[in-house]
PDB file of N, CA and C in Angstrom:
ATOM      1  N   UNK A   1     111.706  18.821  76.548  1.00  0.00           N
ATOM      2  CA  UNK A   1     110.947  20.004  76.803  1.00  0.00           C
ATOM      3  C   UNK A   1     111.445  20.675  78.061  1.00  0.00           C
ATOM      4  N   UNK A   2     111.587  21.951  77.732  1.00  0.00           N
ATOM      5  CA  UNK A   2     112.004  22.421  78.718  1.00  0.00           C
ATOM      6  C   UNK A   2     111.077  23.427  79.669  1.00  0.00           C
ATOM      7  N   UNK A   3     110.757  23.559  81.043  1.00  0.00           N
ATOM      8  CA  UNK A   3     109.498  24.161  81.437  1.00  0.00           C
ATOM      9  C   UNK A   3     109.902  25.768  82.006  1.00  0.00           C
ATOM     10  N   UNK A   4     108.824  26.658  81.478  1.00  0.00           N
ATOM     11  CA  UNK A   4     109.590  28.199  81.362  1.00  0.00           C
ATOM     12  C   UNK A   4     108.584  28.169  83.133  1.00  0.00           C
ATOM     13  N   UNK A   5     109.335  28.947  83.746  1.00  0.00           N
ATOM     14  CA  UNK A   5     108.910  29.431  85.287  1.00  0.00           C
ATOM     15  C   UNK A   5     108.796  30.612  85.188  1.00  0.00           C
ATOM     16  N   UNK A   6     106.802  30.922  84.894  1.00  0.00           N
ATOM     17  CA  UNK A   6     106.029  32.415  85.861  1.00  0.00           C
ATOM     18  C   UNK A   6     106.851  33.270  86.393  1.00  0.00           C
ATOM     19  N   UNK A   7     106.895  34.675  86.046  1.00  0.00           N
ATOM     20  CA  UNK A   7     107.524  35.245  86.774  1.00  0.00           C
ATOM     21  C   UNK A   7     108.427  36.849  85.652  1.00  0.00           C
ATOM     22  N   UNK A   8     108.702  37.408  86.994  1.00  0.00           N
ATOM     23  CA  UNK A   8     109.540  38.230  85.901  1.00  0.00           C
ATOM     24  C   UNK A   8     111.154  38.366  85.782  1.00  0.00           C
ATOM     25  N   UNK A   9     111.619  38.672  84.961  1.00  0.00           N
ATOM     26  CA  UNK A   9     113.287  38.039  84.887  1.00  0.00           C
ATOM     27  C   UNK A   9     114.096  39.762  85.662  1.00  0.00           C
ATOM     28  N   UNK A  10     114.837  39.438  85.519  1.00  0.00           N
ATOM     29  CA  UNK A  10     115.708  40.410  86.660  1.00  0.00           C
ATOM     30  C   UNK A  10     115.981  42.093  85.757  1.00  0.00           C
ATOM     31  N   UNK A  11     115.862  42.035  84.271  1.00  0.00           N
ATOM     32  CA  UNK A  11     115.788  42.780  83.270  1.00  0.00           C
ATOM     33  C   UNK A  11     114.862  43.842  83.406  1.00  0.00           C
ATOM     34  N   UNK A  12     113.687  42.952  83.161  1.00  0.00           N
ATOM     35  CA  UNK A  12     112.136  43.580  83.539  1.00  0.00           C
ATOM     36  C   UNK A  12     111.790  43.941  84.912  1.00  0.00           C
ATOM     37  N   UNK A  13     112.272  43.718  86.040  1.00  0.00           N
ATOM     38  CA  UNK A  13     112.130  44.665  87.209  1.00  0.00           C
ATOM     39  C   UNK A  13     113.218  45.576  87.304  1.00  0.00           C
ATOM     40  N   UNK A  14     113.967  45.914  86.353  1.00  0.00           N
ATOM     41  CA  UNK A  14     114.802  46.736  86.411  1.00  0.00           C
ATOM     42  C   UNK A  14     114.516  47.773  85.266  1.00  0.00           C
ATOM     43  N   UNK A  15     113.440  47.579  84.136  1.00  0.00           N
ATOM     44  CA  UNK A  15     113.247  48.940  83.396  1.00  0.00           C
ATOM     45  C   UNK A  15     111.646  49.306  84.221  1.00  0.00           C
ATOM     46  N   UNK A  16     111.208  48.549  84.880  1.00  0.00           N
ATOM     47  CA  UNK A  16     110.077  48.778  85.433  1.00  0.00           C
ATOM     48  C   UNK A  16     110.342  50.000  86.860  1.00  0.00           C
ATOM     49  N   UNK A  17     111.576  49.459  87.431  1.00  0.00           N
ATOM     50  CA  UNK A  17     111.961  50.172  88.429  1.00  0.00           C
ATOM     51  C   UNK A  17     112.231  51.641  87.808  1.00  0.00           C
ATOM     52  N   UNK A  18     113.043  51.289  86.364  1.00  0.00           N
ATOM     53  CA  UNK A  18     113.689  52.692  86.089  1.00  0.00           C
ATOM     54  C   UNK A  18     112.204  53.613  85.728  1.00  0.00           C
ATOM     55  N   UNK A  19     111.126  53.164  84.820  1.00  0.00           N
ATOM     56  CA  UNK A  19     110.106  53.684  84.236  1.00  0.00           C
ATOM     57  C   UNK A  19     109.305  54.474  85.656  1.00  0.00           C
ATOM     58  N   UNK A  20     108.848  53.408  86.975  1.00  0.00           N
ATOM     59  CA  UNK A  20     108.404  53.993  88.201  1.00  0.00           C
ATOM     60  C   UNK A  20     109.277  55.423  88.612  1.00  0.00           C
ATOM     61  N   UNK A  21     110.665  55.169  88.266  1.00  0.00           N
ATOM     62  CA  UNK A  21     110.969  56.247  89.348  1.00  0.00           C
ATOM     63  C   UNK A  21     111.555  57.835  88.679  1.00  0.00           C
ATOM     64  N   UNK A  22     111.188  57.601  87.080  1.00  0.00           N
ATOM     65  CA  UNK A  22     111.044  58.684  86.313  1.00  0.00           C
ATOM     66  C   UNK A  22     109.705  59.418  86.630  1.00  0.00           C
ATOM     67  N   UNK A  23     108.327  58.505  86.495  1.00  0.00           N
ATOM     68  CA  UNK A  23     107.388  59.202  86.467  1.00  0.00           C
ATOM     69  C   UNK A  23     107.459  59.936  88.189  1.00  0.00           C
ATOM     70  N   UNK A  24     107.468  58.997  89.331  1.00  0.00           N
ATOM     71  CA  UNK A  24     107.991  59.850  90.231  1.00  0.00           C
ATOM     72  C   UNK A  24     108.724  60.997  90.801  1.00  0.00           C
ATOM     73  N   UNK A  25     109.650  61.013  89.778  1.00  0.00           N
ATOM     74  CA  UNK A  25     110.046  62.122  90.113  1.00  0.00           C
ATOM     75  C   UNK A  25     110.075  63.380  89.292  1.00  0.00           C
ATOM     76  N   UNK A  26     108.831  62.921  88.237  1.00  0.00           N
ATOM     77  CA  UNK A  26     108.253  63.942  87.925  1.00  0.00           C
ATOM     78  C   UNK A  26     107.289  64.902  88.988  1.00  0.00           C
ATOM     79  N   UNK A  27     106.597  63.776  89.044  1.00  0.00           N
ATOM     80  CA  UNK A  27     105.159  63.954  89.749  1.00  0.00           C
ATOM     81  C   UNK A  27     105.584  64.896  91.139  1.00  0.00           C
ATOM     82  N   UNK A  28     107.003  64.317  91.664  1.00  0.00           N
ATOM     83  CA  UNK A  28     107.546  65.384  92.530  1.00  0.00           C
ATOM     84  C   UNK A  28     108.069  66.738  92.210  1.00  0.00           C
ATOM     85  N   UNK A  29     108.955  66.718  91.670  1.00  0.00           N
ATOM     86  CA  UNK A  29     109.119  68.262  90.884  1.00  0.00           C
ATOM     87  C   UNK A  29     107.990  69.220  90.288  1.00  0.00           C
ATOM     88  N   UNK A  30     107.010  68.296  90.298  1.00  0.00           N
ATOM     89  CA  UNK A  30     105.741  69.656  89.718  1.00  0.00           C
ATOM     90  C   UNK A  30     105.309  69.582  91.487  1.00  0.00           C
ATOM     91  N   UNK A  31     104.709  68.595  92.440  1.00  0.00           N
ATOM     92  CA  UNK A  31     104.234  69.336  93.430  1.00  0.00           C
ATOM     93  C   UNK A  31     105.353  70.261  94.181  1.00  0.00           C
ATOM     94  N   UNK A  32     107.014  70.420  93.853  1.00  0.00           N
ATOM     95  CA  UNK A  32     107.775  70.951  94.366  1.00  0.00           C
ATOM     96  C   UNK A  32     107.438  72.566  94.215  1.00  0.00           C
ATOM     97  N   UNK A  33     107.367  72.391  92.637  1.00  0.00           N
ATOM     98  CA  UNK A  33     107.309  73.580  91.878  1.00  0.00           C
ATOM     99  C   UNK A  33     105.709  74.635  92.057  1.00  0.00           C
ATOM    100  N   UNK A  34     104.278  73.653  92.502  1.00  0.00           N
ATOM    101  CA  UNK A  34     103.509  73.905  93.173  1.00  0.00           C
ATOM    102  C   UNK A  34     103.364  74.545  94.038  1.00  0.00           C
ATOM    103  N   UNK A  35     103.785  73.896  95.029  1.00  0.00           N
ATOM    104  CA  UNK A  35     104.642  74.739  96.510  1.00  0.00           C
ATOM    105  C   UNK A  35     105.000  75.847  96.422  1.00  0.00           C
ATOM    106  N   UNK A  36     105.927  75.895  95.840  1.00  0.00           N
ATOM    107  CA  UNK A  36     106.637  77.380  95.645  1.00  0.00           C
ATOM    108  C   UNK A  36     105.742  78.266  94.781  1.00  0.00           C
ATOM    109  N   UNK A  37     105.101  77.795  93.804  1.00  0.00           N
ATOM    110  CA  UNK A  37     104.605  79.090  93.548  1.00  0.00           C
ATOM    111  C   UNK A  37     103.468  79.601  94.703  1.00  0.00           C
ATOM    112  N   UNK A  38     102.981  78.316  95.443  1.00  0.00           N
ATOM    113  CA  UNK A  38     101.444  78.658  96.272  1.00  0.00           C
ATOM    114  C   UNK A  38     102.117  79.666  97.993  1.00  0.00           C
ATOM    115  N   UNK A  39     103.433  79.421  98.035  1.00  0.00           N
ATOM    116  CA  UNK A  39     103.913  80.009  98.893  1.00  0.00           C
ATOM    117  C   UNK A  39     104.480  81.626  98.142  1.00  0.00           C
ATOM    118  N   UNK A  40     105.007  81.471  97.371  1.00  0.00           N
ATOM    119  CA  UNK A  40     104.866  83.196  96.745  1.00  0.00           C
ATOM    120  C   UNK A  40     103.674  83.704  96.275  1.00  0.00           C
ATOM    121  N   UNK A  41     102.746  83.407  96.026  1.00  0.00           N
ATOM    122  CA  UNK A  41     101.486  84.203  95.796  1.00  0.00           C
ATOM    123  C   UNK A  41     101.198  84.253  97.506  1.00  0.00           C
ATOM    124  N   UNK A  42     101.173  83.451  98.627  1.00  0.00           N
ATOM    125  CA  UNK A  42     100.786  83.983  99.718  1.00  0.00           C
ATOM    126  C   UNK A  42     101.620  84.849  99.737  1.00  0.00           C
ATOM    127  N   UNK A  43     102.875  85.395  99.631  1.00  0.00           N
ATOM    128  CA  UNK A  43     104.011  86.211 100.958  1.00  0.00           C
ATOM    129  C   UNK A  43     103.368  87.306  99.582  1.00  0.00           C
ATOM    130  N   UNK A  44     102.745  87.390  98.241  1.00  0.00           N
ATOM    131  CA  UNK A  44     102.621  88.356  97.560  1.00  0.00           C
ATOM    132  C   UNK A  44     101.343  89.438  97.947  1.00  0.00           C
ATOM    133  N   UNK A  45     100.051  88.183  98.188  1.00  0.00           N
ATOM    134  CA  UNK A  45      99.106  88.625  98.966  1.00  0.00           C
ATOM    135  C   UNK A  45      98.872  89.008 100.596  1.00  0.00           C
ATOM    136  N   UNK A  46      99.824  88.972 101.228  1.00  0.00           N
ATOM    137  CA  UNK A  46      99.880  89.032 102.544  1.00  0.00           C
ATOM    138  C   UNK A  46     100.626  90.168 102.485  1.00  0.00           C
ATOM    139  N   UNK A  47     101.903  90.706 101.607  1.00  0.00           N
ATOM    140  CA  UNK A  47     102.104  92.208 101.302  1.00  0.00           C
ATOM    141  C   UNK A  47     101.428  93.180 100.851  1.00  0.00           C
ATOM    142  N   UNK A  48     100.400  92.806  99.962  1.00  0.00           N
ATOM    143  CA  UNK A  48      99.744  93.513  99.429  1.00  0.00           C
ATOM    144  C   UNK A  48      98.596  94.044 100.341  1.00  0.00           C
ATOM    145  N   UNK A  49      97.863  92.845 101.390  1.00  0.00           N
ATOM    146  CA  UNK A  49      97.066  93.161 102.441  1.00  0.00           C
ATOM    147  C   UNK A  49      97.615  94.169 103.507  1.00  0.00           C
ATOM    148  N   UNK A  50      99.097  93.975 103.981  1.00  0.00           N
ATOM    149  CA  UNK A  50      99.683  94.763 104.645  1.00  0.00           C
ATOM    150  C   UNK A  50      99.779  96.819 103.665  1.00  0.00           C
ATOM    151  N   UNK A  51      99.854  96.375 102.720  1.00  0.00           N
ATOM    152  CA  UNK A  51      99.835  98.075 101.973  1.00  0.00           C
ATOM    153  C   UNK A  51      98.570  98.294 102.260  1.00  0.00           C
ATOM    154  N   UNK A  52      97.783  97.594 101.795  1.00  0.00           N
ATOM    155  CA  UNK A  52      96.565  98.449 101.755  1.00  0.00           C
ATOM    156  C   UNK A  52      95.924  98.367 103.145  1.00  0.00           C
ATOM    157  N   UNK A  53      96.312  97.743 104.161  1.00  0.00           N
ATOM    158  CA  UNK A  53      95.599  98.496 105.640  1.00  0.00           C
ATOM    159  C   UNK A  53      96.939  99.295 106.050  1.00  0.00           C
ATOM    160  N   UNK A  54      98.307 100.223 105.264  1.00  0.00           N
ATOM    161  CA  UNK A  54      98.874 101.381 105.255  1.00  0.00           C
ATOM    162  C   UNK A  54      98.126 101.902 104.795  1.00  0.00           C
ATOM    163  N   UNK A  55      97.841 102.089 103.700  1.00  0.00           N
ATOM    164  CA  UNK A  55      97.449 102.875 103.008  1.00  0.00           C
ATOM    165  C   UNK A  55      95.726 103.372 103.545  1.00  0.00           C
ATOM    166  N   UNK A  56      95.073 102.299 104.154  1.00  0.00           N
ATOM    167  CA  UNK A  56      93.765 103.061 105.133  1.00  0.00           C
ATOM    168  C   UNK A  56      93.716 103.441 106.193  1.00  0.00           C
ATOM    169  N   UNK A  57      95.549 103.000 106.966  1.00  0.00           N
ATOM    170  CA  UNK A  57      95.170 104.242 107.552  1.00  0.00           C
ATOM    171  C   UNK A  57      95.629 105.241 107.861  1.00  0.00           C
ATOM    172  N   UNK A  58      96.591 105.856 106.550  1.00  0.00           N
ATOM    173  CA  UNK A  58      97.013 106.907 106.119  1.00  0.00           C
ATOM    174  C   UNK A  58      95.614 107.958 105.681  1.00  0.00           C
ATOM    175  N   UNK A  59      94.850 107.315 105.119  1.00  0.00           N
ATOM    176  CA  UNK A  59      93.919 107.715 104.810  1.00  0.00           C
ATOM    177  C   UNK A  59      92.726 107.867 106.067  1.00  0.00           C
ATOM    178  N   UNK A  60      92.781 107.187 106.621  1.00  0.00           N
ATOM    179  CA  UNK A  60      91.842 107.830 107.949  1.00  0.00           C
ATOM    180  C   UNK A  60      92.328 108.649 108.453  1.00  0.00           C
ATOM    181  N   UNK A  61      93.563 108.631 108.884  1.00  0.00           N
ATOM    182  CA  UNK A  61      94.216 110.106 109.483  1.00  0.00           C
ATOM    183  C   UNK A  61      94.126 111.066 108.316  1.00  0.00           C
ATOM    184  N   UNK A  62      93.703 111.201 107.258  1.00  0.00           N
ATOM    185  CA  UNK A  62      93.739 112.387 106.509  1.00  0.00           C
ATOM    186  C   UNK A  62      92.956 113.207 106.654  1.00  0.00           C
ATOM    187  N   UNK A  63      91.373 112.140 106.766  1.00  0.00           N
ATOM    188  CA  UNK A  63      89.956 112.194 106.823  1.00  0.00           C
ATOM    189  C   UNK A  63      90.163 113.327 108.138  1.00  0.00           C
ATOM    190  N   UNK A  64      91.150 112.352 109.022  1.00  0.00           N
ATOM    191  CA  UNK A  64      90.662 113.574 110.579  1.00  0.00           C
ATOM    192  C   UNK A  64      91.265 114.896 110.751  1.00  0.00           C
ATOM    193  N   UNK A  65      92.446 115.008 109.595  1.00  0.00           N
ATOM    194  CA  UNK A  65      93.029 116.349 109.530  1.00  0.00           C
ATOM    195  C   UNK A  65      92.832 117.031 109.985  1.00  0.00           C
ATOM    196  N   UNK A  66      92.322 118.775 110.063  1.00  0.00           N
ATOM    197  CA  UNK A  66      91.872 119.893 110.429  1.00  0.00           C
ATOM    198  C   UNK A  66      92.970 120.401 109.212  1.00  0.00           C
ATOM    199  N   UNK A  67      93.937 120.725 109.188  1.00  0.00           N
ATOM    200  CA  UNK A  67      94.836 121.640 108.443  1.00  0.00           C
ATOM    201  C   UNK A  67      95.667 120.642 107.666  1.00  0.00           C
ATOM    202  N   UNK A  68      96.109 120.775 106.355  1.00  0.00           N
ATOM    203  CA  UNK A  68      97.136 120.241 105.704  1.00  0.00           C
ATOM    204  C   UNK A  68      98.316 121.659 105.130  1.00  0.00           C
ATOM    205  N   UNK A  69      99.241 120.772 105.572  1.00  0.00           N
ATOM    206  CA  UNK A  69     100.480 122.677 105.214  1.00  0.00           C
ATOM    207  C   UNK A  69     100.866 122.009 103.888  1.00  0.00           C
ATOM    208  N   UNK A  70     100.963 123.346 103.161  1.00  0.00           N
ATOM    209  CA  UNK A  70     101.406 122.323 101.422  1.00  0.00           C
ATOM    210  C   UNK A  70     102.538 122.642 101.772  1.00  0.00           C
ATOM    211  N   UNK A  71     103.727 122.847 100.315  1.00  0.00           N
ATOM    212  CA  UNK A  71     105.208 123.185 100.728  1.00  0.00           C
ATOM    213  C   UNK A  71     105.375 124.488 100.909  1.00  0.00           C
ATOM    214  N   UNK A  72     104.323 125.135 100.113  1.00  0.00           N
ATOM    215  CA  UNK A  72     104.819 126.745 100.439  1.00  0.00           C
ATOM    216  C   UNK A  72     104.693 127.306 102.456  1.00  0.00           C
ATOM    217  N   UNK A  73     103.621 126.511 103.154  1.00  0.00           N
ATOM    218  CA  UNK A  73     103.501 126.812 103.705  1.00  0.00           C
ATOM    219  C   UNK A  73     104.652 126.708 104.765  1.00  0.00           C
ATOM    220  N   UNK A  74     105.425 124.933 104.436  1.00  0.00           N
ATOM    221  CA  UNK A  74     106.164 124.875 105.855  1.00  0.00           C
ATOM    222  C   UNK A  74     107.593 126.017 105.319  1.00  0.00           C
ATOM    223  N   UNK A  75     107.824 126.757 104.402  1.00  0.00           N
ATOM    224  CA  UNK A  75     108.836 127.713 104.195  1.00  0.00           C
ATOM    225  C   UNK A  75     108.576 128.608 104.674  1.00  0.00           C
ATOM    226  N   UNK A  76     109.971 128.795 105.594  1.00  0.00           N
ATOM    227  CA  UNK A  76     109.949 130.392 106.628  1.00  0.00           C
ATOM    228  C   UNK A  76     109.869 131.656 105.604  1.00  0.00           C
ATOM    229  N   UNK A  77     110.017 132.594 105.693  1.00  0.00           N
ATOM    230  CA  UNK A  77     109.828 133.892 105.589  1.00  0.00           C
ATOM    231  C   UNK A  77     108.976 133.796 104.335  1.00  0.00           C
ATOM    232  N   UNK A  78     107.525 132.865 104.499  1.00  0.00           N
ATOM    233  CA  UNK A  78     106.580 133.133 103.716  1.00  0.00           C
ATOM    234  C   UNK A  78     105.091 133.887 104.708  1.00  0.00           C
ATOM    235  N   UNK A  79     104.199 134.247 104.199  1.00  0.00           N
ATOM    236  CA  UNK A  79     102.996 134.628 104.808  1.00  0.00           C
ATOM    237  C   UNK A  79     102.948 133.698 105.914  1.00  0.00           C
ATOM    238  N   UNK A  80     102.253 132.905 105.947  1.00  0.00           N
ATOM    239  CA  UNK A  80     101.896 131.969 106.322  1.00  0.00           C
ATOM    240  C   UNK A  80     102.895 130.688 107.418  1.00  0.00           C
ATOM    241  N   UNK A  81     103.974 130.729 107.097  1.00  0.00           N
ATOM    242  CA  UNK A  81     105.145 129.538 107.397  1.00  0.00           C
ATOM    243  C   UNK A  81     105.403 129.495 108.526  1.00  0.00           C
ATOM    244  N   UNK A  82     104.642 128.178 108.465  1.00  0.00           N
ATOM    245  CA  UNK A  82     104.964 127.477 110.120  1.00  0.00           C
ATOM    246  C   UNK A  82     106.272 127.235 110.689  1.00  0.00           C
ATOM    247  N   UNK A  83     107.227 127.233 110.007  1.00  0.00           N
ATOM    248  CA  UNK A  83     108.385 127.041 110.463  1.00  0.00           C
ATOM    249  C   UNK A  83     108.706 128.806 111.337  1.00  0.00           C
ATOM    250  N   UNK A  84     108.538 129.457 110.954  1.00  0.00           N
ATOM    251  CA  UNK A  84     108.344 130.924 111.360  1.00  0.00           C
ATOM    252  C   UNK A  84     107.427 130.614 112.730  1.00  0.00           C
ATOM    253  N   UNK A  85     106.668 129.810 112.998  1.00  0.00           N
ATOM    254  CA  UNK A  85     106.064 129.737 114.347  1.00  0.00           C
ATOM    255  C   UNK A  85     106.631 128.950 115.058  1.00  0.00           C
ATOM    256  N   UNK A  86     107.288 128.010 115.080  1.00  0.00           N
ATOM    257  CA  UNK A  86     107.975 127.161 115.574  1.00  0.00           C
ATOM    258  C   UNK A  86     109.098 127.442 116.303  1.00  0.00           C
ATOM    259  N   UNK A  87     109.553 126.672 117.672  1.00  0.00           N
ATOM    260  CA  UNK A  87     110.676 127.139 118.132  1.00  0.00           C
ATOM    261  C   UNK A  87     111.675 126.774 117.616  1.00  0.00           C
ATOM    262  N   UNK A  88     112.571 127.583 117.299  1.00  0.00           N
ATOM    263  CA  UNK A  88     114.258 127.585 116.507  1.00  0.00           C
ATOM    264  C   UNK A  88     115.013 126.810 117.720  1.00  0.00           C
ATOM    265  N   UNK A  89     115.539 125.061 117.331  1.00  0.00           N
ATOM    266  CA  UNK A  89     116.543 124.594 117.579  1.00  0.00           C
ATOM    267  C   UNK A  89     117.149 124.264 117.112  1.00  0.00           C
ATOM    268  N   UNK A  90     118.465 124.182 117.677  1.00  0.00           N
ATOM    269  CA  UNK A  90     119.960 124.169 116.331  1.00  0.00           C
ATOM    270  C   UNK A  90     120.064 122.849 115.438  1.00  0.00           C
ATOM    271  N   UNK A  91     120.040 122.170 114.427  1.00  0.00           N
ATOM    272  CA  UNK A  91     120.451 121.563 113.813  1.00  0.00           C
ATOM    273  C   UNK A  91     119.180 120.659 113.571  1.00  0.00           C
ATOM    274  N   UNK A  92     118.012 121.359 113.514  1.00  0.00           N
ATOM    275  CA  UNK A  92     116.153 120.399 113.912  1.00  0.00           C
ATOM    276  C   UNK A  92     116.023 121.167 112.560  1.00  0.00           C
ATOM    277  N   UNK A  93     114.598 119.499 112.555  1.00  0.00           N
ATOM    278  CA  UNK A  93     113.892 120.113 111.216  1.00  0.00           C
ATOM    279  C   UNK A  93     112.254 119.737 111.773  1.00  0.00           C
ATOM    280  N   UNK A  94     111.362 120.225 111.439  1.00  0.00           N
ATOM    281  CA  UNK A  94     110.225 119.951 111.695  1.00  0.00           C
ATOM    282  C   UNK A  94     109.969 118.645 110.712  1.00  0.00           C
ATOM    283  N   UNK A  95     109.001 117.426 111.750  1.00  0.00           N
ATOM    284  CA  UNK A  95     108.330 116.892 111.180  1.00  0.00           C
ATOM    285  C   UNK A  95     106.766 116.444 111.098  1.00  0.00           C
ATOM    286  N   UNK A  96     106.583 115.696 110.249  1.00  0.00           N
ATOM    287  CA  UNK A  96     105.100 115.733 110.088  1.00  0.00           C
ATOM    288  C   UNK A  96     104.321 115.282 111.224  1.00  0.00           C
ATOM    289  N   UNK A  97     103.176 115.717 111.537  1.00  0.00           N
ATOM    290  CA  UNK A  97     102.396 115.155 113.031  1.00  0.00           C
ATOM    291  C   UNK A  97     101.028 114.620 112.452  1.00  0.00           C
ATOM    292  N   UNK A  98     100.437 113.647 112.560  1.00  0.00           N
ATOM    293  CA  UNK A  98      99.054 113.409 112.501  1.00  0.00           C
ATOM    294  C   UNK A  98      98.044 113.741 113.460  1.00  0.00           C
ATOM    295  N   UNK A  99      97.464 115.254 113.425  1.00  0.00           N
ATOM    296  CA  UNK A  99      96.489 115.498 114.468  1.00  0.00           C
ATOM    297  C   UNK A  99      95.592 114.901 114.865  1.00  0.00           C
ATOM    298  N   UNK A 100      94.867 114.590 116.063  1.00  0.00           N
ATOM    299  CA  UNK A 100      93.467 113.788 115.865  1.00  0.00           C
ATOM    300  C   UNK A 100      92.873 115.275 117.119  1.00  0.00           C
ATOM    301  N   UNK A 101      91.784 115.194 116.928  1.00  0.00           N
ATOM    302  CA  UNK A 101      91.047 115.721 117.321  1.00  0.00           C
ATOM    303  C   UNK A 101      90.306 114.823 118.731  1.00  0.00           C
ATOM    304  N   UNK A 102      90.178 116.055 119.754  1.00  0.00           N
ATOM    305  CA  UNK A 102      89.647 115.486 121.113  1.00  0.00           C
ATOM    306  C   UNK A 102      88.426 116.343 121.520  1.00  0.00           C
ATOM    307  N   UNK A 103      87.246 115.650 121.792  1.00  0.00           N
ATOM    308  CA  UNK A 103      86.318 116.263 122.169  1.00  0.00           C
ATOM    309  C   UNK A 103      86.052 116.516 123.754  1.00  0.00           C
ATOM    310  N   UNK A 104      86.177 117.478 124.055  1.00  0.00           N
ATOM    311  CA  UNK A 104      86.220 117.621 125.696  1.00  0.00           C
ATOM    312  C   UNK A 104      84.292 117.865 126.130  1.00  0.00           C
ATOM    313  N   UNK A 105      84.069 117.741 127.013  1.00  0.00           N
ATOM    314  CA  UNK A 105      82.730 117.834 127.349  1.00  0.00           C
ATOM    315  C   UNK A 105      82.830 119.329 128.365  1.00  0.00           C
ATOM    316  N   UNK A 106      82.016 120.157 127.915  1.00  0.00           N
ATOM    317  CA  UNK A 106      81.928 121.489 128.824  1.00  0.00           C
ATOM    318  C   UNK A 106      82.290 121.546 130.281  1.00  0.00           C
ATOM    319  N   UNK A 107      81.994 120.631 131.175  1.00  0.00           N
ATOM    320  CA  UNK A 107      82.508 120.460 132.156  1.00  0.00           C
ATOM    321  C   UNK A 107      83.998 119.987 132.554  1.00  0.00           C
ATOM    322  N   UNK A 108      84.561 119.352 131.307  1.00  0.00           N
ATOM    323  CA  UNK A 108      86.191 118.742 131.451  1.00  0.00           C
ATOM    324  C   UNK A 108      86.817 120.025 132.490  1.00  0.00           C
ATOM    325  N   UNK A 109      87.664 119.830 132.538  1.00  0.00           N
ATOM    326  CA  UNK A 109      89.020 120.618 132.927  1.00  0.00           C
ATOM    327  C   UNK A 109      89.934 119.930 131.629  1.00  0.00           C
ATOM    328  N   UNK A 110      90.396 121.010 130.969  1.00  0.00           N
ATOM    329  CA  UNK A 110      91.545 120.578 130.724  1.00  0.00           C
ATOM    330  C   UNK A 110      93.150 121.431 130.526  1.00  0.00           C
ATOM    331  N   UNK A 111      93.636 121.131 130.972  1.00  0.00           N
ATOM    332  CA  UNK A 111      95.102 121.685 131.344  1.00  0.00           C
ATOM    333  C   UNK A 111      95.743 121.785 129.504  1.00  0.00           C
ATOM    334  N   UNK A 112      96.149 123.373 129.781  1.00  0.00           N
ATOM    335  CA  UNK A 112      96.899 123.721 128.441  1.00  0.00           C
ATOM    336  C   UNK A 112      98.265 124.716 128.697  1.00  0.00           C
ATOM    337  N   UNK A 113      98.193 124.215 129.592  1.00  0.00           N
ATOM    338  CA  UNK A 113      99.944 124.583 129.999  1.00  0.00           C
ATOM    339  C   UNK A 113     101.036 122.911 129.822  1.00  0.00           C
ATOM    340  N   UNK A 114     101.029 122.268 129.627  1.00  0.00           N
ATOM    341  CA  UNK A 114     101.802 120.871 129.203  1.00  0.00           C
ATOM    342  C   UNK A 114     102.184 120.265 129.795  1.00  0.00           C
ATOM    343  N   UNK A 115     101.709 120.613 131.373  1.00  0.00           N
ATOM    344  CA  UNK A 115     102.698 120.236 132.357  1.00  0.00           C
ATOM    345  C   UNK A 115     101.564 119.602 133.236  1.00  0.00           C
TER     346      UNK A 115
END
């Protein structure tokens, strides 16, 4: 009789090893693939947050306007054309300004010479 010795043979820790380190490196490639998507939906939402506080406050400065010139207006030798008010320098183009409005209190001083 011959006596079998408990245990596992050198075979069986070797498809056991191979079986462990398949499922592993599954299990890694999906949290890889996780990652990356949870990091592009942030840089997607963190652009999108950045447009839309452009976009409010493009829109608050609209709100404070006083005048909007359409296109006919900024064209010279029309009624109206601001470029016609503007001082003529050589090789300039007018651009857009966002006015805001300042409330002075009756007593201010305020200087409207620029200097």
């Amino acid at each position: 009789m011959t006596a079998r010795v408990k245990g596992f043979t050198l075979i069986e820790l070797l498809i056991s090893m191979l079986i462990a380190s398949v499922i592993i490196s599954t299990l890694l490639a999906f949290t890889v693939n996780i990652m990356e998507t949870d990091r592009k939906e942030q840089a997607k939402v963190e652009s999108q947050s950045d447009v839309q506080a452009a976009l409010n406050y493009i829109a608050d400065d609209m709100q404070e306007t006083v005048y909007i010139y359409n296109a006919d207006s900024l064209n010279a030798n029309s009624p109206n054309g601001i470029q016609d008010q503007l001082p003529a320098f050589a090789n300039s183009r007018p651009i857009l300004v966002f006015w805001k409005r300042k409330y002075y209190a009756p007593t201010d001083t305020v200087n409207v010479g620029g200097g």
